[in-house]
N, C-alpha and C. Protein backbone atom coordinates (compact mmCIF):
# COMPACT_ATOMS: atom_id res chain seq x y z
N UNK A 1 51.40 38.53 -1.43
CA UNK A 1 51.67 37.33 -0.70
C UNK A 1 50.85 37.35 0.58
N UNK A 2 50.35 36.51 0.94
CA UNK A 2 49.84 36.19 2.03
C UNK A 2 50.41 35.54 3.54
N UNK A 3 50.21 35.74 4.31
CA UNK A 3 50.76 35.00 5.56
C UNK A 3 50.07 34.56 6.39
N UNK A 4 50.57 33.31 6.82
CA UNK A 4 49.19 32.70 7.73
C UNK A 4 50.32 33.31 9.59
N UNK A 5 49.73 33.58 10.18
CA UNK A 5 50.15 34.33 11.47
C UNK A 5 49.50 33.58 12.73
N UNK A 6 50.73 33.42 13.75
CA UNK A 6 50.21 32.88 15.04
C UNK A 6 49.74 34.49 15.82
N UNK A 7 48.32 33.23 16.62
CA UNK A 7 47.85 33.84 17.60
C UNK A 7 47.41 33.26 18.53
N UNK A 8 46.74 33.75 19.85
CA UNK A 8 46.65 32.89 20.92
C UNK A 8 44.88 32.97 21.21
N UNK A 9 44.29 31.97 21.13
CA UNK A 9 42.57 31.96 21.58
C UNK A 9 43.05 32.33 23.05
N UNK A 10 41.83 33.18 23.04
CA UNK A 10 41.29 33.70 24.12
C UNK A 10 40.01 33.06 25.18
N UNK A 11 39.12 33.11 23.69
CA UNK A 11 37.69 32.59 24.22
C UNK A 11 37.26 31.65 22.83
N UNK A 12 36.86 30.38 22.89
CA UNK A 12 36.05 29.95 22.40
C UNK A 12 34.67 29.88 22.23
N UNK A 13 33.94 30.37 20.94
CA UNK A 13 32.32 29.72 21.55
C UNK A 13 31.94 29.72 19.72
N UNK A 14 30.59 29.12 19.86
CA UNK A 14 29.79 28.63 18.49
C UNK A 14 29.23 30.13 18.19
N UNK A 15 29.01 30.18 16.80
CA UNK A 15 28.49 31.16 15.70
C UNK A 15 28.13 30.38 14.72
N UNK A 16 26.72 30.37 14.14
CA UNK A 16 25.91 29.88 13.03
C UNK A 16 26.45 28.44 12.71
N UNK A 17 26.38 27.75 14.05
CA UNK A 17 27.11 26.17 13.82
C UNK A 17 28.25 26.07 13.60
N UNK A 18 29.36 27.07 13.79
CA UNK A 18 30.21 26.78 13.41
C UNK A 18 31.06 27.11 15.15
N UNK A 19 32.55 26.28 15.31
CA UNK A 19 33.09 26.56 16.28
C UNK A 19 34.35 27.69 15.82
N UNK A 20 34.66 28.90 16.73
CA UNK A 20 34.75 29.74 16.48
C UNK A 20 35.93 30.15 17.73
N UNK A 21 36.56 31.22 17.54
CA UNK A 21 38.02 32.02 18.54
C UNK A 21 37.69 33.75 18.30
N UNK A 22 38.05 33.98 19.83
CA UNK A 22 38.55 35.65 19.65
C UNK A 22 40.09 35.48 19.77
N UNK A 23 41.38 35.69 18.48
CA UNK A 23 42.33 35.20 18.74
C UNK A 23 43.45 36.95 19.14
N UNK A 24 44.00 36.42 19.73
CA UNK A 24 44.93 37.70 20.61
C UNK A 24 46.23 37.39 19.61
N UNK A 25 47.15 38.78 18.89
CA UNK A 25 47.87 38.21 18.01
C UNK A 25 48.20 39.88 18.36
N UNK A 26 49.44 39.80 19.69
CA UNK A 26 49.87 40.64 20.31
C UNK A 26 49.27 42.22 20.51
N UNK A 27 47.77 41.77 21.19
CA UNK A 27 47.45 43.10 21.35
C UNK A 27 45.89 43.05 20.00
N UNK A 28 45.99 42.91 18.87
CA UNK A 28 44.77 42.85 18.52
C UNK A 28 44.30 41.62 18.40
N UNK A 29 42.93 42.11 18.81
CA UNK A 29 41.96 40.45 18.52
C UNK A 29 41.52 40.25 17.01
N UNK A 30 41.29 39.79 16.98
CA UNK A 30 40.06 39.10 15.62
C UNK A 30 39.52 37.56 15.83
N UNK A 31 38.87 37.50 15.23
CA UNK A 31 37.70 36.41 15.05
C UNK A 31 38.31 35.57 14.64
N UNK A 32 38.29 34.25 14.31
CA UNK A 32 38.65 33.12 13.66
C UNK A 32 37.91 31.75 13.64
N UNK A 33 38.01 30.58 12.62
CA UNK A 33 37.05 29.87 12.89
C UNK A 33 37.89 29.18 13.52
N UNK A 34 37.55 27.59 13.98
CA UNK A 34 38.59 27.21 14.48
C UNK A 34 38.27 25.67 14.03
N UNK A 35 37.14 24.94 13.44
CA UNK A 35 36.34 24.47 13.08
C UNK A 35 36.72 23.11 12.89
N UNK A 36 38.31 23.54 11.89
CA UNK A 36 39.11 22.68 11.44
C UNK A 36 40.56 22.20 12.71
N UNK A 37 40.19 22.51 13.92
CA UNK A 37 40.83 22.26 14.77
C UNK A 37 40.26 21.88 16.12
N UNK A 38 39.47 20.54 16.29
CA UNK A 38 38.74 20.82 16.95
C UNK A 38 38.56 20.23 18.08
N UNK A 39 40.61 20.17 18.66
CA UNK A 39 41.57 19.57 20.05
C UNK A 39 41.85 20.89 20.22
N UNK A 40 42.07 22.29 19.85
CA UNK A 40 42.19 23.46 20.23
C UNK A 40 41.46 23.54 21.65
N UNK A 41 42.14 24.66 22.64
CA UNK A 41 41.75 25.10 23.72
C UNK A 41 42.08 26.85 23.44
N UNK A 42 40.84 26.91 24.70
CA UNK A 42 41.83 28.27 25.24
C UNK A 42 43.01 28.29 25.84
N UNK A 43 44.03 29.22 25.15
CA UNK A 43 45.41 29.45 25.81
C UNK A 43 46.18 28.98 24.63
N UNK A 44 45.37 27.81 23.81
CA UNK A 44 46.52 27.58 22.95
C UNK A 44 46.80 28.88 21.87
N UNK A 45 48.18 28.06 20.78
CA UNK A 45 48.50 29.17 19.44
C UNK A 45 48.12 28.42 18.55
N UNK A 46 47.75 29.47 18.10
CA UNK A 46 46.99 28.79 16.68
C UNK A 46 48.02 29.26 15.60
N UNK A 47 47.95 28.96 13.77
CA UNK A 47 48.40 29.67 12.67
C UNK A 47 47.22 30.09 12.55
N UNK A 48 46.26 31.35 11.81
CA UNK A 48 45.26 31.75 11.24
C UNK A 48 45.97 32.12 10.17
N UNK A 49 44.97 32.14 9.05
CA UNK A 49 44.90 32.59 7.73
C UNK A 49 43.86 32.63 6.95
N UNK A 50 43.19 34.10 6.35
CA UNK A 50 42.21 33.99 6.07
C UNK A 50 40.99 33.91 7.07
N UNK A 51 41.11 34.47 8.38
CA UNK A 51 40.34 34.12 9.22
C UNK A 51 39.75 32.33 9.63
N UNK A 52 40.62 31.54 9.11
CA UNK A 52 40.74 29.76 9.90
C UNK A 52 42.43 29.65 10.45
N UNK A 53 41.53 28.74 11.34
CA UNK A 53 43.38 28.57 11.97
C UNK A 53 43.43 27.19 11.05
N UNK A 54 44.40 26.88 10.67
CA UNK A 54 45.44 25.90 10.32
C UNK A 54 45.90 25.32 11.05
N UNK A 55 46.80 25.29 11.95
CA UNK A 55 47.49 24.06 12.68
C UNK A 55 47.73 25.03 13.96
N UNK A 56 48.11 23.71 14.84
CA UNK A 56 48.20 24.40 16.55
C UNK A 56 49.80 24.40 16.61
N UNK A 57 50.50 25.60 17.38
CA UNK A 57 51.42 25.52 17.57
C UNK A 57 52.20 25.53 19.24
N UNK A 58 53.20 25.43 19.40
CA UNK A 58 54.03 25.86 20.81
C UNK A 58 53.81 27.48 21.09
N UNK A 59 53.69 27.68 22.44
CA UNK A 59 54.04 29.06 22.63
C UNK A 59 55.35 29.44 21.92
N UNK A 60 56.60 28.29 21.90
CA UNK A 60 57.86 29.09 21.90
C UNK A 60 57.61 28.81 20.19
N UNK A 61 57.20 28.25 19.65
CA UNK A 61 57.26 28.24 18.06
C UNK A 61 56.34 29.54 17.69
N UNK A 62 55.81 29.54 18.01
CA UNK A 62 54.31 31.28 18.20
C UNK A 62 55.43 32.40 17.82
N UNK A 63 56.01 32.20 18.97
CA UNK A 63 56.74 33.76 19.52
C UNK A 63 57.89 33.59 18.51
N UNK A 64 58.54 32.49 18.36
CA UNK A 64 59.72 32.75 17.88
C UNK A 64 59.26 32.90 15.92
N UNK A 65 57.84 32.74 15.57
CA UNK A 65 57.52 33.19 14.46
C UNK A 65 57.07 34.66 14.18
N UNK A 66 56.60 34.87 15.40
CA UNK A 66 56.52 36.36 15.25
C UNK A 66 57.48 37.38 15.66
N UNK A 67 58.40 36.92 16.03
CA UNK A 67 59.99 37.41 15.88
C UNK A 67 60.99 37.71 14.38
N UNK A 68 60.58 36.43 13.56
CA UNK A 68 61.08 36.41 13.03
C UNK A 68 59.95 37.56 11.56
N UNK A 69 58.75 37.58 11.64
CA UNK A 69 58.17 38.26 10.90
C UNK A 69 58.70 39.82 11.42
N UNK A 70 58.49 40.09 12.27
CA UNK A 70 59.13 41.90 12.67
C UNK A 70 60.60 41.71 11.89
N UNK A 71 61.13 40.65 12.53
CA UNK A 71 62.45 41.44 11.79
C UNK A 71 63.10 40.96 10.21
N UNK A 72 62.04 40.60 9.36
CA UNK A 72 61.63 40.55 8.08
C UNK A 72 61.40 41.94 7.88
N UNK A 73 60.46 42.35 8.71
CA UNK A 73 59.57 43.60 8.04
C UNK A 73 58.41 42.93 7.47
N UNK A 74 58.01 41.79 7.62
CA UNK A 74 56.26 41.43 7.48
C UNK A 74 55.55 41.49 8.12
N UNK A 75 55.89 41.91 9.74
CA UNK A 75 54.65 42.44 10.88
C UNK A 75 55.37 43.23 11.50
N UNK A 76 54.84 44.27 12.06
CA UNK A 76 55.49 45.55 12.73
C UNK A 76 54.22 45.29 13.84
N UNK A 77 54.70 46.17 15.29
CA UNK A 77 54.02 46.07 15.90
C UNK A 77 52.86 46.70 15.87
N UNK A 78 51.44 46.12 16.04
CA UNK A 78 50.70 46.63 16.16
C UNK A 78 49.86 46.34 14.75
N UNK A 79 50.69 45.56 13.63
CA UNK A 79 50.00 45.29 12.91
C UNK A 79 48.46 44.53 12.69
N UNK A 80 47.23 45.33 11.72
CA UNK A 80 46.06 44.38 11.68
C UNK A 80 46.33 43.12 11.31
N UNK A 81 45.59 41.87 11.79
CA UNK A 81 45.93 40.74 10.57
C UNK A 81 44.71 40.20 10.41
């Protein structure tokens, strides 16, 4: 199963034409496109999946999804995504 996971852009900038995030997703970064979102800022939450974000979310919808994944047992802290 797959999960699409909030995270928070950091920095925006372009890669090979495409618009692009370093996204913060408590502690690790990764890359993301963002391409398909393209009212996104820095600071906002994104969903990523698959390395694209999907839809923009609330801080408190963010947090209170990654609350609810730890105490699933589908993200532990510190998990890669």
């Amino acid at each position: 199963m797959c999960l699409g996971v909030p995270g928070k852009i950091v920095t925006i900038y372009q890669q090979a034409g495409l618009r692009m995030a370093k996204v913060d997703f408590g502690g690790v970064y990764r890359e993301a496109c963002i391409e398909t979102l393209p009212d996104v800022k820095e600071g906002d939450y994104v969903i990523i999946h698959a390395g694209f974000a999907l839809n923009r979310l609330s801080e408190a919808e963010a947090l209170e999804t990654l609350q609810l994944l730890r105490e699933i047992g589908a993200l532990d802290e510190g998990d890669a995504v």
